[in-house]
C-alpha atoms as a PDB file:
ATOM      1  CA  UNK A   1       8.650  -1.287 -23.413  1.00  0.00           C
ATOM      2  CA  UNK A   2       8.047  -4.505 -21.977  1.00  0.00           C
ATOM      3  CA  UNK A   3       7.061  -5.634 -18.583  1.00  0.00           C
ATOM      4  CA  UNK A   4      10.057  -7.666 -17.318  1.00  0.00           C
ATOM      5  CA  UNK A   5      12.473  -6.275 -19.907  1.00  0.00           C
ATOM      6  CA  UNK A   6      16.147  -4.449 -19.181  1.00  0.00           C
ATOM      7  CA  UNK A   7      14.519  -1.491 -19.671  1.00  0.00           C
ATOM      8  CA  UNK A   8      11.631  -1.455 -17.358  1.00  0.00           C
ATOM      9  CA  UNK A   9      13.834  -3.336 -14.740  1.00  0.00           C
ATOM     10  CA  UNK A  10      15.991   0.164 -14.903  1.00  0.00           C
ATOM     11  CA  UNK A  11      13.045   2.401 -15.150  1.00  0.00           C
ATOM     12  CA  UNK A  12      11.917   0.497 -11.574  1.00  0.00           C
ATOM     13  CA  UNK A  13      15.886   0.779 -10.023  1.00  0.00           C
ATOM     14  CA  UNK A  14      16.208   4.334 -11.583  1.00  0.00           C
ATOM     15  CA  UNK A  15      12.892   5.746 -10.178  1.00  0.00           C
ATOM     16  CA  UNK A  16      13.116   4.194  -6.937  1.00  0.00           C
ATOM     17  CA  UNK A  17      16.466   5.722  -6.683  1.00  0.00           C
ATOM     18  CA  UNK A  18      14.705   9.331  -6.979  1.00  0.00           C
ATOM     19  CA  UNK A  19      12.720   8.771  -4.406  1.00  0.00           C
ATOM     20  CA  UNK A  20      15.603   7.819  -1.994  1.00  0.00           C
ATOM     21  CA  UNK A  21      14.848   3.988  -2.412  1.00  0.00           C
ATOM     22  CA  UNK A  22      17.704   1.563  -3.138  1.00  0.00           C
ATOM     23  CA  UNK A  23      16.363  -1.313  -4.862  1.00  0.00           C
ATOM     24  CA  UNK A  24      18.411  -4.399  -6.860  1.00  0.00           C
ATOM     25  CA  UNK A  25      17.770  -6.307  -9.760  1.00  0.00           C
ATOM     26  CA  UNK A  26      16.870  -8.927  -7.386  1.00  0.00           C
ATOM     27  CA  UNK A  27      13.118  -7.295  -6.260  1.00  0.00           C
ATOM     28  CA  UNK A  28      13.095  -5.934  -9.799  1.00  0.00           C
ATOM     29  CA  UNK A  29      13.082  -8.939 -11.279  1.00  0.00           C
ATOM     30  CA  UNK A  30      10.160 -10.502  -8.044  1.00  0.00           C
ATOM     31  CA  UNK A  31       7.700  -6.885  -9.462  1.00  0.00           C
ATOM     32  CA  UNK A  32       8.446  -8.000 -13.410  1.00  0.00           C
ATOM     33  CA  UNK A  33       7.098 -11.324 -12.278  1.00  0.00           C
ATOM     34  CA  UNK A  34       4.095  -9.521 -10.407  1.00  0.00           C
ATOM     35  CA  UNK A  35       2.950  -7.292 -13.502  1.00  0.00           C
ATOM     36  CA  UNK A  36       2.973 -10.321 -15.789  1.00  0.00           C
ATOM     37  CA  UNK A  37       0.605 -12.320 -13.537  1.00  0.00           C
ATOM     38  CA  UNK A  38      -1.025  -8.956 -12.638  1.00  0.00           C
ATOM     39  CA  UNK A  39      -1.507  -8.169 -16.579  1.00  0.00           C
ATOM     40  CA  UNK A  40      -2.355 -12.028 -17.079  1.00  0.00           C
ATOM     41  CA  UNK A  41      -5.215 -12.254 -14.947  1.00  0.00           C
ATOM     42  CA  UNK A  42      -6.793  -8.584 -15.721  1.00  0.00           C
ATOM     43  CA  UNK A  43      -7.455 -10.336 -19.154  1.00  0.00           C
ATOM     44  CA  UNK A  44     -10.113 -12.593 -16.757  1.00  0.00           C
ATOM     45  CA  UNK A  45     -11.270 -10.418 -13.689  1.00  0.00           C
ATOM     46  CA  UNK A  46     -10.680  -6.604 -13.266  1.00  0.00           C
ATOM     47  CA  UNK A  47      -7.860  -6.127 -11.554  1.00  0.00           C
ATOM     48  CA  UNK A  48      -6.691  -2.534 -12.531  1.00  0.00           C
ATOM     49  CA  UNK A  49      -7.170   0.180 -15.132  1.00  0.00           C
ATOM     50  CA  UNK A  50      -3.693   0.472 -15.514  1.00  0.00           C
ATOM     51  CA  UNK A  51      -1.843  -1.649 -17.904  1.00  0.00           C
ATOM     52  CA  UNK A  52       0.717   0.043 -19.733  1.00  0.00           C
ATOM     53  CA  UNK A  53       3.873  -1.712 -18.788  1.00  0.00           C
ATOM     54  CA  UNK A  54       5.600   2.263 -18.038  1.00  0.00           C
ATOM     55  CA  UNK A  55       2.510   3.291 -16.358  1.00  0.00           C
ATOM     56  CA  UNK A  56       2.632  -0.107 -14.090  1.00  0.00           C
ATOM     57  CA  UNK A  57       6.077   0.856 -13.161  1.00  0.00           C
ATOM     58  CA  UNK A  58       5.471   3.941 -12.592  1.00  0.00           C
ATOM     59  CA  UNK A  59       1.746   4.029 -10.941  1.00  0.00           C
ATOM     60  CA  UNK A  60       1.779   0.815  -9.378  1.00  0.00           C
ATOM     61  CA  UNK A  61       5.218   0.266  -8.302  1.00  0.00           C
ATOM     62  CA  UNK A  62       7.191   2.981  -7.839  1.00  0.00           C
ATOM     63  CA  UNK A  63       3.958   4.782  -5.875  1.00  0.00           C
ATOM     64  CA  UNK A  64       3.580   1.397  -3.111  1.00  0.00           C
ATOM     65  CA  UNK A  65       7.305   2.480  -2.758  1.00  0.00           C
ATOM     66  CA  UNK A  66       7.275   5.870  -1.617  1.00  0.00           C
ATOM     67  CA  UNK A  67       5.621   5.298   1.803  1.00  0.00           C
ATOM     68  CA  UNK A  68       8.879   2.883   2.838  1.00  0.00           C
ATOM     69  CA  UNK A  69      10.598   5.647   4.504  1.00  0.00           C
ATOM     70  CA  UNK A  70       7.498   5.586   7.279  1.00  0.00           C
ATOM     71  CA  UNK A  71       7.428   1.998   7.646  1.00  0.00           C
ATOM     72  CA  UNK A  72      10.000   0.600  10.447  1.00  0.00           C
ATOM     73  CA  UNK A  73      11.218  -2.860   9.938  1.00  0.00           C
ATOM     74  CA  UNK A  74       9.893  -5.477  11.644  1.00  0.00           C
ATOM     75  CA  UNK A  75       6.291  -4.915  12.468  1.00  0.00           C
ATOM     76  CA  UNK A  76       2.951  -5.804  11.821  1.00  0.00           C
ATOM     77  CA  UNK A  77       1.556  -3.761   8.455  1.00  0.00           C
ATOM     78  CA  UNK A  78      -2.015  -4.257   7.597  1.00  0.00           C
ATOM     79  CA  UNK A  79      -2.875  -2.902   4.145  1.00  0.00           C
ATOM     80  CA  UNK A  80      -6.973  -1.820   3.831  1.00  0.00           C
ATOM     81  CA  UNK A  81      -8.820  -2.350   0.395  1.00  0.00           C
ATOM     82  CA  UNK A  82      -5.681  -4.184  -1.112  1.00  0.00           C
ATOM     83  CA  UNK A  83      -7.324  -4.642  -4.738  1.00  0.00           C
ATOM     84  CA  UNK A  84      -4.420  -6.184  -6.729  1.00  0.00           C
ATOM     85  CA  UNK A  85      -1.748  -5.958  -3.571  1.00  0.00           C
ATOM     86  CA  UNK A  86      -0.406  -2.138  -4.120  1.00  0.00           C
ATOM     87  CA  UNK A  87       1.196  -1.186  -1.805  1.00  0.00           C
ATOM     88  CA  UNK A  88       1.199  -4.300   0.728  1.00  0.00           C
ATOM     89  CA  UNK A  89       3.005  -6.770  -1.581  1.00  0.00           C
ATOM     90  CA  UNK A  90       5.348  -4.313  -2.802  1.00  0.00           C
ATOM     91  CA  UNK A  91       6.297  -3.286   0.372  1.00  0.00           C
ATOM     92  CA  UNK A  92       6.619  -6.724   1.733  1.00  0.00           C
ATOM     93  CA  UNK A  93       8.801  -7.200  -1.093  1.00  0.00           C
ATOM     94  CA  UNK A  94      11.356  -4.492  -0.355  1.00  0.00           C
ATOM     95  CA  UNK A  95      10.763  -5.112   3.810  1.00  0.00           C
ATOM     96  CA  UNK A  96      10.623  -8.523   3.972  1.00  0.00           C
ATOM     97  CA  UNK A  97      10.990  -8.519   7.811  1.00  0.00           C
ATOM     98  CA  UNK A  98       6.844  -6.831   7.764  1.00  0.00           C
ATOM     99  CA  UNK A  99       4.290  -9.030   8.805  1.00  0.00           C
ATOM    100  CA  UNK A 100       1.457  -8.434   6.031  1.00  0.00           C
ATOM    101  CA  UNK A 101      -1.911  -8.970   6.485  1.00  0.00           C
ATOM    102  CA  UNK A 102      -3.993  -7.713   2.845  1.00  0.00           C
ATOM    103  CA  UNK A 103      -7.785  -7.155   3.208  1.00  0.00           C
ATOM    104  CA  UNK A 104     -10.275  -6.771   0.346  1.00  0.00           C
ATOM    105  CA  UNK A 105     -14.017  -6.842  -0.136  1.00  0.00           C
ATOM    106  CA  UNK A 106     -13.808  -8.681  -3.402  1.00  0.00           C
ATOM    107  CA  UNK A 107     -13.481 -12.188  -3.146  1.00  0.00           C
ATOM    108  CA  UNK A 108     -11.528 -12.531  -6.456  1.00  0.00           C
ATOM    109  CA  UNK A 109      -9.575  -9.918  -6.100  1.00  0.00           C
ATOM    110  CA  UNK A 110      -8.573 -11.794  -2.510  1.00  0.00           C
ATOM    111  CA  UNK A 111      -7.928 -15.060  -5.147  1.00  0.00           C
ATOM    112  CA  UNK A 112      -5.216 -13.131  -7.516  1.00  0.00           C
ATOM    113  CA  UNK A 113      -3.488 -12.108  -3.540  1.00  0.00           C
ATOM    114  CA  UNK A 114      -3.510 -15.223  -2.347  1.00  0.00           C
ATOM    115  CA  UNK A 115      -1.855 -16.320  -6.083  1.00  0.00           C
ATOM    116  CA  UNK A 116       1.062 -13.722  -5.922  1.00  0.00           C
ATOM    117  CA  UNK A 117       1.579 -14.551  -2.510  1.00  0.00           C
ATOM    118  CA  UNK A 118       2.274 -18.168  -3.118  1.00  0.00           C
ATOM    119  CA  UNK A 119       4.075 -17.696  -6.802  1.00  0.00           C
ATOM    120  CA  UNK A 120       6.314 -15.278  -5.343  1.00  0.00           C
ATOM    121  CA  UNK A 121       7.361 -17.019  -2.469  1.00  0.00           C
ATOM    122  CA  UNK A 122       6.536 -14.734   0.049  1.00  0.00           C
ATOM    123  CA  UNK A 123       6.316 -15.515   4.331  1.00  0.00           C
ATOM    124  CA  UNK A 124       4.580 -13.500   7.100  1.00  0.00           C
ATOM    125  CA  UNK A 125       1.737 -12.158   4.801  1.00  0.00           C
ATOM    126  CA  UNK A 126      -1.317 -13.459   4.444  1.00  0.00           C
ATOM    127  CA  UNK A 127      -4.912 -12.144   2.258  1.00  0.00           C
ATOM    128  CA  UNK A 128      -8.432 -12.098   3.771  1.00  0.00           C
ATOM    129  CA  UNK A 129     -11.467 -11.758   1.930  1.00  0.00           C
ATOM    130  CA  UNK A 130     -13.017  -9.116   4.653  1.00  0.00           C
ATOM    131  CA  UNK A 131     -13.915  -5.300   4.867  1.00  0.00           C
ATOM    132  CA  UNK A 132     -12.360  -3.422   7.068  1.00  0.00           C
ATOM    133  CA  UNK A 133     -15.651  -2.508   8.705  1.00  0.00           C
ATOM    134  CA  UNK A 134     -16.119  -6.566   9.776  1.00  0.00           C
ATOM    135  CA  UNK A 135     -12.003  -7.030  10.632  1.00  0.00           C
ATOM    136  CA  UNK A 136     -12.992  -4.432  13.961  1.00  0.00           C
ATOM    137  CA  UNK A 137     -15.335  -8.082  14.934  1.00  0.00           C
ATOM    138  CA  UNK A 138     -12.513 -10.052  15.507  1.00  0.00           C
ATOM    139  CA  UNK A 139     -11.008  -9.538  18.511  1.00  0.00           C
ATOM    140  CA  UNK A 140      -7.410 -10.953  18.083  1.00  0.00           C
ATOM    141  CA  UNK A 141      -6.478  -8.129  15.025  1.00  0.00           C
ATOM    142  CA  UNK A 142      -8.057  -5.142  16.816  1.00  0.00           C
ATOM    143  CA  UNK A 143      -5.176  -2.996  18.443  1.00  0.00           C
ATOM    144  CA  UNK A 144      -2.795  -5.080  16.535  1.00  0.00           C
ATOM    145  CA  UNK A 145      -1.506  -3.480  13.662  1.00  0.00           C
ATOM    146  CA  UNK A 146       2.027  -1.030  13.404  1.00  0.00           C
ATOM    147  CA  UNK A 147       1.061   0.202  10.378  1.00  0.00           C
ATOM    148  CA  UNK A 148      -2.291   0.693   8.107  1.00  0.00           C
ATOM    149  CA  UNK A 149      -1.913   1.718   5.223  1.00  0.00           C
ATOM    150  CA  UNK A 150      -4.213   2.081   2.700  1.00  0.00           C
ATOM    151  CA  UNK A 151      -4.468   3.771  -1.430  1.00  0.00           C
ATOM    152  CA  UNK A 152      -8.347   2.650  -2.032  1.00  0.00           C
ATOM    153  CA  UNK A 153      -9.665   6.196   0.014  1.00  0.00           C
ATOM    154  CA  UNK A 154     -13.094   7.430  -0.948  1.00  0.00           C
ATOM    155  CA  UNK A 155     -13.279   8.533   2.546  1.00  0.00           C
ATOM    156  CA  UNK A 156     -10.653   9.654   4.408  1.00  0.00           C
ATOM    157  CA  UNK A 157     -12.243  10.238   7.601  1.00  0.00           C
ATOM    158  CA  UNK A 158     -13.966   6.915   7.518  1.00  0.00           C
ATOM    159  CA  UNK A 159     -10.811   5.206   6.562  1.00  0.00           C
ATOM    160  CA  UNK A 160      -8.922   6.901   9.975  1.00  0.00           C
ATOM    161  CA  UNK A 161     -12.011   6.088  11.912  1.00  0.00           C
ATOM    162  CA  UNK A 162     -12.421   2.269  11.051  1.00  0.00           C
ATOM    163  CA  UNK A 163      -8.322   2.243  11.275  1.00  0.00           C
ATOM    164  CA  UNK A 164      -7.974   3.300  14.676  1.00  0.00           C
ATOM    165  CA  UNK A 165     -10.007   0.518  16.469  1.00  0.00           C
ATOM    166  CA  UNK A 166      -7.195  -2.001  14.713  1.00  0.00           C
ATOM    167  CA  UNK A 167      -4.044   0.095  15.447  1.00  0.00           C
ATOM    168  CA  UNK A 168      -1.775  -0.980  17.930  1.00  0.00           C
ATOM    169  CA  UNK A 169      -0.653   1.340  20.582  1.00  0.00           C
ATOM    170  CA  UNK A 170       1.624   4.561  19.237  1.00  0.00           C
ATOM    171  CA  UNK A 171       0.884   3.140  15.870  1.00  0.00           C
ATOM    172  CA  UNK A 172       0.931   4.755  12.321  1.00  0.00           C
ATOM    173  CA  UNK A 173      -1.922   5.461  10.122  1.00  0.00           C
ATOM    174  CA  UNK A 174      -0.801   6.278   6.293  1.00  0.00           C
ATOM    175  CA  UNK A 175      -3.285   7.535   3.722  1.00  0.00           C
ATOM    176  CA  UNK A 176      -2.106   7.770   0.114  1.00  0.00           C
ATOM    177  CA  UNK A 177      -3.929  10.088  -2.245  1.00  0.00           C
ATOM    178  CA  UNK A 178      -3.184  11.882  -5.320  1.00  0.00           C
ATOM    179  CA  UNK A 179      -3.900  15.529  -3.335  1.00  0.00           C
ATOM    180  CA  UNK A 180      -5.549  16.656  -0.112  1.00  0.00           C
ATOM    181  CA  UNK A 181      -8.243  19.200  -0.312  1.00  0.00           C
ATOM    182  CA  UNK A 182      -8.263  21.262   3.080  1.00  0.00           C
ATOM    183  CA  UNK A 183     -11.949  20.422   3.506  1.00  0.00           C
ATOM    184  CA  UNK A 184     -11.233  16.805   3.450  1.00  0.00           C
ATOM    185  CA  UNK A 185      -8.170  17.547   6.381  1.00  0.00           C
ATOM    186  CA  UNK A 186     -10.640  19.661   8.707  1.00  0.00           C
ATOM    187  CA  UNK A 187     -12.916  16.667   8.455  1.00  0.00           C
ATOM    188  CA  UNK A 188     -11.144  14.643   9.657  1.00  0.00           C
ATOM    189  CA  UNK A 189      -9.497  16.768  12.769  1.00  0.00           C
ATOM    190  CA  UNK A 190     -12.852  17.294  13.770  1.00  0.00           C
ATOM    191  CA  UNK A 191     -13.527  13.799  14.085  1.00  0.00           C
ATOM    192  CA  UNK A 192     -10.056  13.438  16.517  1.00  0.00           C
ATOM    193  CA  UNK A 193      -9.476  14.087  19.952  1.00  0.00           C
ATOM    194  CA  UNK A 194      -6.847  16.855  20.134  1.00  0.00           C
ATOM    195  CA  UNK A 195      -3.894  14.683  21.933  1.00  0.00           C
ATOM    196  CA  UNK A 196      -5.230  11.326  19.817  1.00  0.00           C
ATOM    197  CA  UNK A 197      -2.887  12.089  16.758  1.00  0.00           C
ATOM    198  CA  UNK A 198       0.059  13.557  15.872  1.00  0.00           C
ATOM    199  CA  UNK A 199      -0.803  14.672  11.385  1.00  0.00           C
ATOM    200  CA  UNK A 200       1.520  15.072   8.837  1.00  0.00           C
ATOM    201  CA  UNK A 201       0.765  15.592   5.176  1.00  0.00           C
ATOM    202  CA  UNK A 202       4.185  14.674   2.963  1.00  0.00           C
ATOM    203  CA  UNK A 203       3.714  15.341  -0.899  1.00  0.00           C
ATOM    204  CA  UNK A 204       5.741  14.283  -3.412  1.00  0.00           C
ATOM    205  CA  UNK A 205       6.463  13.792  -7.082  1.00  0.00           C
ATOM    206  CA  UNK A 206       6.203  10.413  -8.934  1.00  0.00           C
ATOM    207  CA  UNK A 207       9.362   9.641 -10.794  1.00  0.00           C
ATOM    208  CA  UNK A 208      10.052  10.137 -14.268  1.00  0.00           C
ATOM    209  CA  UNK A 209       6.468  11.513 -15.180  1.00  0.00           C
ATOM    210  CA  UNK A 210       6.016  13.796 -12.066  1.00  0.00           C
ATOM    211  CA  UNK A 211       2.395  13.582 -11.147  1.00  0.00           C
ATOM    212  CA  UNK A 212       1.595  14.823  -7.552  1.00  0.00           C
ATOM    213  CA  UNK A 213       0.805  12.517  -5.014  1.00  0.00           C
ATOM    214  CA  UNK A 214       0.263  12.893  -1.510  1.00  0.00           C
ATOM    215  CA  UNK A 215       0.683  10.733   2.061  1.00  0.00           C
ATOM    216  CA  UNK A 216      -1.595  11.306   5.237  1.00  0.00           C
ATOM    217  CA  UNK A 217       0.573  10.640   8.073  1.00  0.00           C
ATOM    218  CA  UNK A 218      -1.275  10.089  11.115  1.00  0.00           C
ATOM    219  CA  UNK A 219       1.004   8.423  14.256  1.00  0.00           C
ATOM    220  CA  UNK A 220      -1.069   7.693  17.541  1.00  0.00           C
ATOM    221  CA  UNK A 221       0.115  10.070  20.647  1.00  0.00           C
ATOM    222  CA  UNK A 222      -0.404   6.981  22.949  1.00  0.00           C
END
Protein backbone atom coordinates (compact mmCIF):
# COMPACT_ATOMS: atom_id res chain seq x y z
CA UNK A 1 0.00 0.00 0.00
CA UNK A 2 1.00 3.35 -0.72
CA UNK A 3 0.67 6.56 1.11
CA UNK A 4 -1.60 8.72 -1.10
CA UNK A 5 -2.89 5.79 -3.15
CA UNK A 6 -6.88 4.74 -3.79
CA UNK A 7 -6.40 2.36 -1.39
CA UNK A 8 -5.12 4.10 1.61
CA UNK A 9 -7.42 7.12 0.72
CA UNK A 10 -10.37 4.35 1.43
CA UNK A 11 -8.67 2.73 4.30
CA UNK A 12 -8.69 6.64 5.87
CA UNK A 13 -12.72 7.26 4.62
CA UNK A 14 -13.57 3.59 5.63
CA UNK A 15 -12.02 3.74 9.17
CA UNK A 16 -13.11 7.07 9.97
CA UNK A 17 -16.51 5.93 9.07
CA UNK A 18 -16.25 3.22 12.04
CA UNK A 19 -15.60 5.52 14.32
CA UNK A 20 -18.70 7.69 13.46
CA UNK A 21 -16.51 10.22 11.42
CA UNK A 22 -17.62 11.31 7.93
CA UNK A 23 -14.70 12.29 6.04
CA UNK A 24 -14.34 13.03 1.91
CA UNK A 25 -11.81 12.46 -0.48
CA UNK A 26 -11.20 16.04 -0.15
CA UNK A 27 -9.26 15.86 3.62
CA UNK A 28 -8.12 12.44 2.42
CA UNK A 29 -6.35 13.60 -0.17
CA UNK A 30 -4.88 17.14 2.44
CA UNK A 31 -3.54 13.69 5.18
CA UNK A 32 -1.95 11.74 1.86
CA UNK A 33 -0.16 15.01 1.33
CA UNK A 34 0.78 15.17 5.18
CA UNK A 35 2.31 11.50 5.40
CA UNK A 36 4.43 12.13 2.31
CA UNK A 37 6.05 15.26 3.79
CA UNK A 38 5.75 13.54 7.21
CA UNK A 39 7.65 10.30 5.72
CA UNK A 40 9.97 12.80 3.66
CA UNK A 41 11.40 14.60 6.39
CA UNK A 42 11.71 11.51 9.02
CA UNK A 43 14.44 10.46 6.43
CA UNK A 44 16.34 13.90 8.00
CA UNK A 45 15.09 14.51 11.69
CA UNK A 46 13.04 12.00 13.82
CA UNK A 47 9.79 12.66 13.44
CA UNK A 48 7.98 9.31 14.32
CA UNK A 49 8.57 5.59 14.71
CA UNK A 50 5.81 4.90 12.65
CA UNK A 51 6.16 4.68 8.98
CA UNK A 52 4.30 2.05 7.46
CA UNK A 53 1.94 3.78 5.14
CA UNK A 54 -1.25 1.31 6.89
CA UNK A 55 0.12 1.90 10.24
CA UNK A 56 0.23 5.91 9.46
CA UNK A 57 -3.35 5.64 8.56
CA UNK A 58 -4.23 3.84 11.04
CA UNK A 59 -1.99 5.13 14.18
CA UNK A 60 -1.56 8.53 13.17
CA UNK A 61 -4.64 9.46 11.47
CA UNK A 62 -7.44 7.69 12.18
CA UNK A 63 -6.36 7.93 16.22
CA UNK A 64 -6.08 12.31 16.02
CA UNK A 65 -9.67 11.54 14.70
CA UNK A 66 -11.39 9.87 17.35
CA UNK A 67 -11.39 12.73 19.91
CA UNK A 68 -13.64 14.99 17.20
CA UNK A 69 -16.80 14.03 18.77
CA UNK A 70 -15.52 16.17 22.10
CA UNK A 71 -14.32 19.02 20.24
CA UNK A 72 -17.18 21.80 19.53
CA UNK A 73 -16.69 23.88 16.50
CA UNK A 74 -15.44 27.03 16.70
CA UNK A 75 -13.08 27.41 19.58
CA UNK A 76 -9.75 27.81 20.63
CA UNK A 77 -7.83 24.11 20.73
CA UNK A 78 -4.35 24.10 22.01
CA UNK A 79 -2.57 20.80 21.35
CA UNK A 80 0.51 20.05 24.18
CA UNK A 81 3.77 18.18 22.99
CA UNK A 82 2.56 18.29 19.24
CA UNK A 83 5.72 16.23 17.87
CA UNK A 84 4.82 15.80 14.15
CA UNK A 85 1.13 17.64 14.53
CA UNK A 86 -1.10 14.42 15.68
CA UNK A 87 -3.80 15.22 16.63
CA UNK A 88 -3.83 19.21 16.23
CA UNK A 89 -3.35 19.31 12.43
CA UNK A 90 -5.59 16.55 11.82
CA UNK A 91 -8.18 17.92 13.68
CA UNK A 92 -7.81 21.33 12.25
CA UNK A 93 -8.13 19.60 9.10
CA UNK A 94 -11.53 17.99 9.63
CA UNK A 95 -12.71 21.34 11.97
CA UNK A 96 -11.44 23.93 10.15
CA UNK A 97 -13.48 26.54 12.11
CA UNK A 98 -10.70 25.54 15.47
CA UNK A 99 -8.30 28.00 16.25
CA UNK A 100 -4.95 25.83 16.67
CA UNK A 101 -2.22 26.74 18.56
CA UNK A 102 0.67 23.46 18.44
CA UNK A 103 3.39 23.53 21.16
CA UNK A 104 6.58 21.44 21.21
CA UNK A 105 9.86 21.39 23.06
CA UNK A 106 11.85 20.47 20.01
CA UNK A 107 12.74 23.16 17.91
CA UNK A 108 12.78 21.02 14.70
CA UNK A 109 10.08 19.25 15.30
CA UNK A 110 8.31 23.01 15.66
CA UNK A 111 10.17 23.53 11.88
CA UNK A 112 8.34 20.34 10.09
CA UNK A 113 4.76 22.22 11.95
CA UNK A 114 5.36 25.30 10.81
CA UNK A 115 6.12 23.43 7.09
CA UNK A 116 2.73 21.48 7.02
CA UNK A 117 1.06 24.39 8.17
CA UNK A 118 2.08 26.55 5.30
CA UNK A 119 2.12 23.57 2.45
CA UNK A 120 -1.24 22.69 3.40
CA UNK A 121 -2.77 25.86 3.40
CA UNK A 122 -4.07 25.98 6.64
CA UNK A 123 -5.56 29.50 8.74
CA UNK A 124 -6.14 30.05 12.50
CA UNK A 125 -3.27 27.67 13.63
CA UNK A 126 -0.15 28.55 14.43
CA UNK A 127 3.29 26.32 16.04
CA UNK A 128 5.45 27.54 18.96
CA UNK A 129 8.63 26.21 19.87
CA UNK A 130 7.70 26.26 23.86
CA UNK A 131 6.95 23.70 26.74
CA UNK A 132 4.00 23.76 28.19
CA UNK A 133 5.60 24.42 31.56
CA UNK A 134 6.97 28.12 30.06
CA UNK A 135 3.40 28.80 27.89
CA UNK A 136 1.74 29.26 31.87
CA UNK A 137 4.53 32.72 31.64
CA UNK A 138 2.69 34.36 29.18
CA UNK A 139 -0.09 35.96 30.31
CA UNK A 140 -2.30 36.48 27.16
CA UNK A 141 -2.70 32.27 26.54
CA UNK A 142 -3.31 31.44 30.22
CA UNK A 143 -7.17 30.82 30.73
CA UNK A 144 -7.49 30.88 27.05
CA UNK A 145 -7.81 27.67 25.61
CA UNK A 146 -11.45 25.50 24.86
CA UNK A 147 -9.74 22.59 24.43
CA UNK A 148 -6.16 20.88 25.37
CA UNK A 149 -5.52 18.13 24.11
CA UNK A 150 -2.64 16.28 24.22
CA UNK A 151 -1.16 12.23 23.02
CA UNK A 152 2.67 12.87 24.27
CA UNK A 153 1.53 11.78 28.27
CA UNK A 154 4.31 10.44 30.43
CA UNK A 155 2.47 12.05 33.17
CA UNK A 156 -0.92 12.36 33.36
CA UNK A 157 -1.29 14.22 36.43
CA UNK A 158 1.35 16.68 35.43
CA UNK A 159 -0.16 17.07 32.06
CA UNK A 160 -3.86 18.07 33.90
CA UNK A 161 -1.94 20.17 36.31
CA UNK A 162 0.17 22.37 33.82
CA UNK A 163 -3.25 22.30 31.56
CA UNK A 164 -5.47 23.85 33.91
CA UNK A 165 -3.62 27.22 34.47
CA UNK A 166 -4.19 27.66 30.37
CA UNK A 167 -7.85 26.46 30.19
CA UNK A 168 -10.44 28.80 29.66
CA UNK A 169 -13.40 28.88 31.87
CA UNK A 170 -15.81 25.48 31.68
CA UNK A 171 -13.16 24.24 29.36
CA UNK A 172 -12.17 20.63 28.27
CA UNK A 173 -9.10 18.78 29.09
CA UNK A 174 -8.57 15.49 26.75
CA UNK A 175 -5.83 12.97 27.46
CA UNK A 176 -5.24 10.25 24.87
CA UNK A 177 -3.52 7.06 25.95
CA UNK A 178 -3.38 3.61 24.83
CA UNK A 179 -5.02 2.37 28.50
CA UNK A 180 -5.56 3.87 31.95
CA UNK A 181 -4.20 2.05 34.88
CA UNK A 182 -6.47 2.89 38.03
CA UNK A 183 -3.36 4.02 39.91
CA UNK A 184 -2.61 6.55 37.34
CA UNK A 185 -6.70 7.84 37.67
CA UNK A 186 -6.52 8.06 41.66
CA UNK A 187 -3.47 10.19 41.07
CA UNK A 188 -4.72 12.38 39.54
CA UNK A 189 -8.25 12.87 41.60
CA UNK A 190 -6.16 13.38 44.42
CA UNK A 191 -4.49 16.17 42.94
CA UNK A 192 -8.29 17.89 42.10
CA UNK A 193 -10.56 19.75 44.09
CA UNK A 194 -13.78 17.71 44.30
CA UNK A 195 -16.22 20.33 42.33
CA UNK A 196 -12.95 21.40 39.94
CA UNK A 197 -13.74 18.60 37.30
CA UNK A 198 -16.27 16.75 35.95
CA UNK A 199 -13.93 12.91 34.56
CA UNK A 200 -14.80 10.73 32.00
CA UNK A 201 -12.71 7.89 30.67
CA UNK A 202 -14.15 6.82 26.90
CA UNK A 203 -12.26 3.72 25.37
CA UNK A 204 -12.38 2.63 22.15
CA UNK A 205 -11.12 0.42 19.37
CA UNK A 206 -8.84 1.62 16.49
CA UNK A 207 -10.28 0.71 13.15
CA UNK A 208 -9.44 -2.08 11.07
CA UNK A 209 -6.61 -3.49 13.43
CA UNK A 210 -8.49 -2.97 16.80
CA UNK A 211 -5.89 -1.97 19.29
CA UNK A 212 -7.32 -0.35 22.52
CA UNK A 213 -6.99 3.11 23.06
CA UNK A 214 -8.28 5.28 25.59
CA UNK A 215 -9.47 9.27 26.10
CA UNK A 216 -9.27 11.18 29.56
CA UNK A 217 -12.08 13.47 29.52
CA UNK A 218 -11.76 16.07 31.99
CA UNK A 219 -14.44 19.30 31.48
CA UNK A 220 -13.98 22.21 34.11
CA UNK A 221 -17.22 22.55 36.58
CA UNK A 222 -16.72 26.40 36.38
Amino acid sequence: MEIGSREWQHLIIDGAQQLGIAIDKRISAMFAAYAAELIHWNRKINLTAITDPRDIAIKHFLDSLAPAQFIPDRVRLLDIGSGAGFPGIPLKIFKPSLSVLLIDGTRKKVHFLKHMIRSLGLDRIEALHIRAENLVHHPALTCNFNVIISRALSDLTFFVEVATSLLARQGTILAMKGEVAQNELRALGATMAPDQFMLDVVHYNLPIDHHQRAVVILKALD
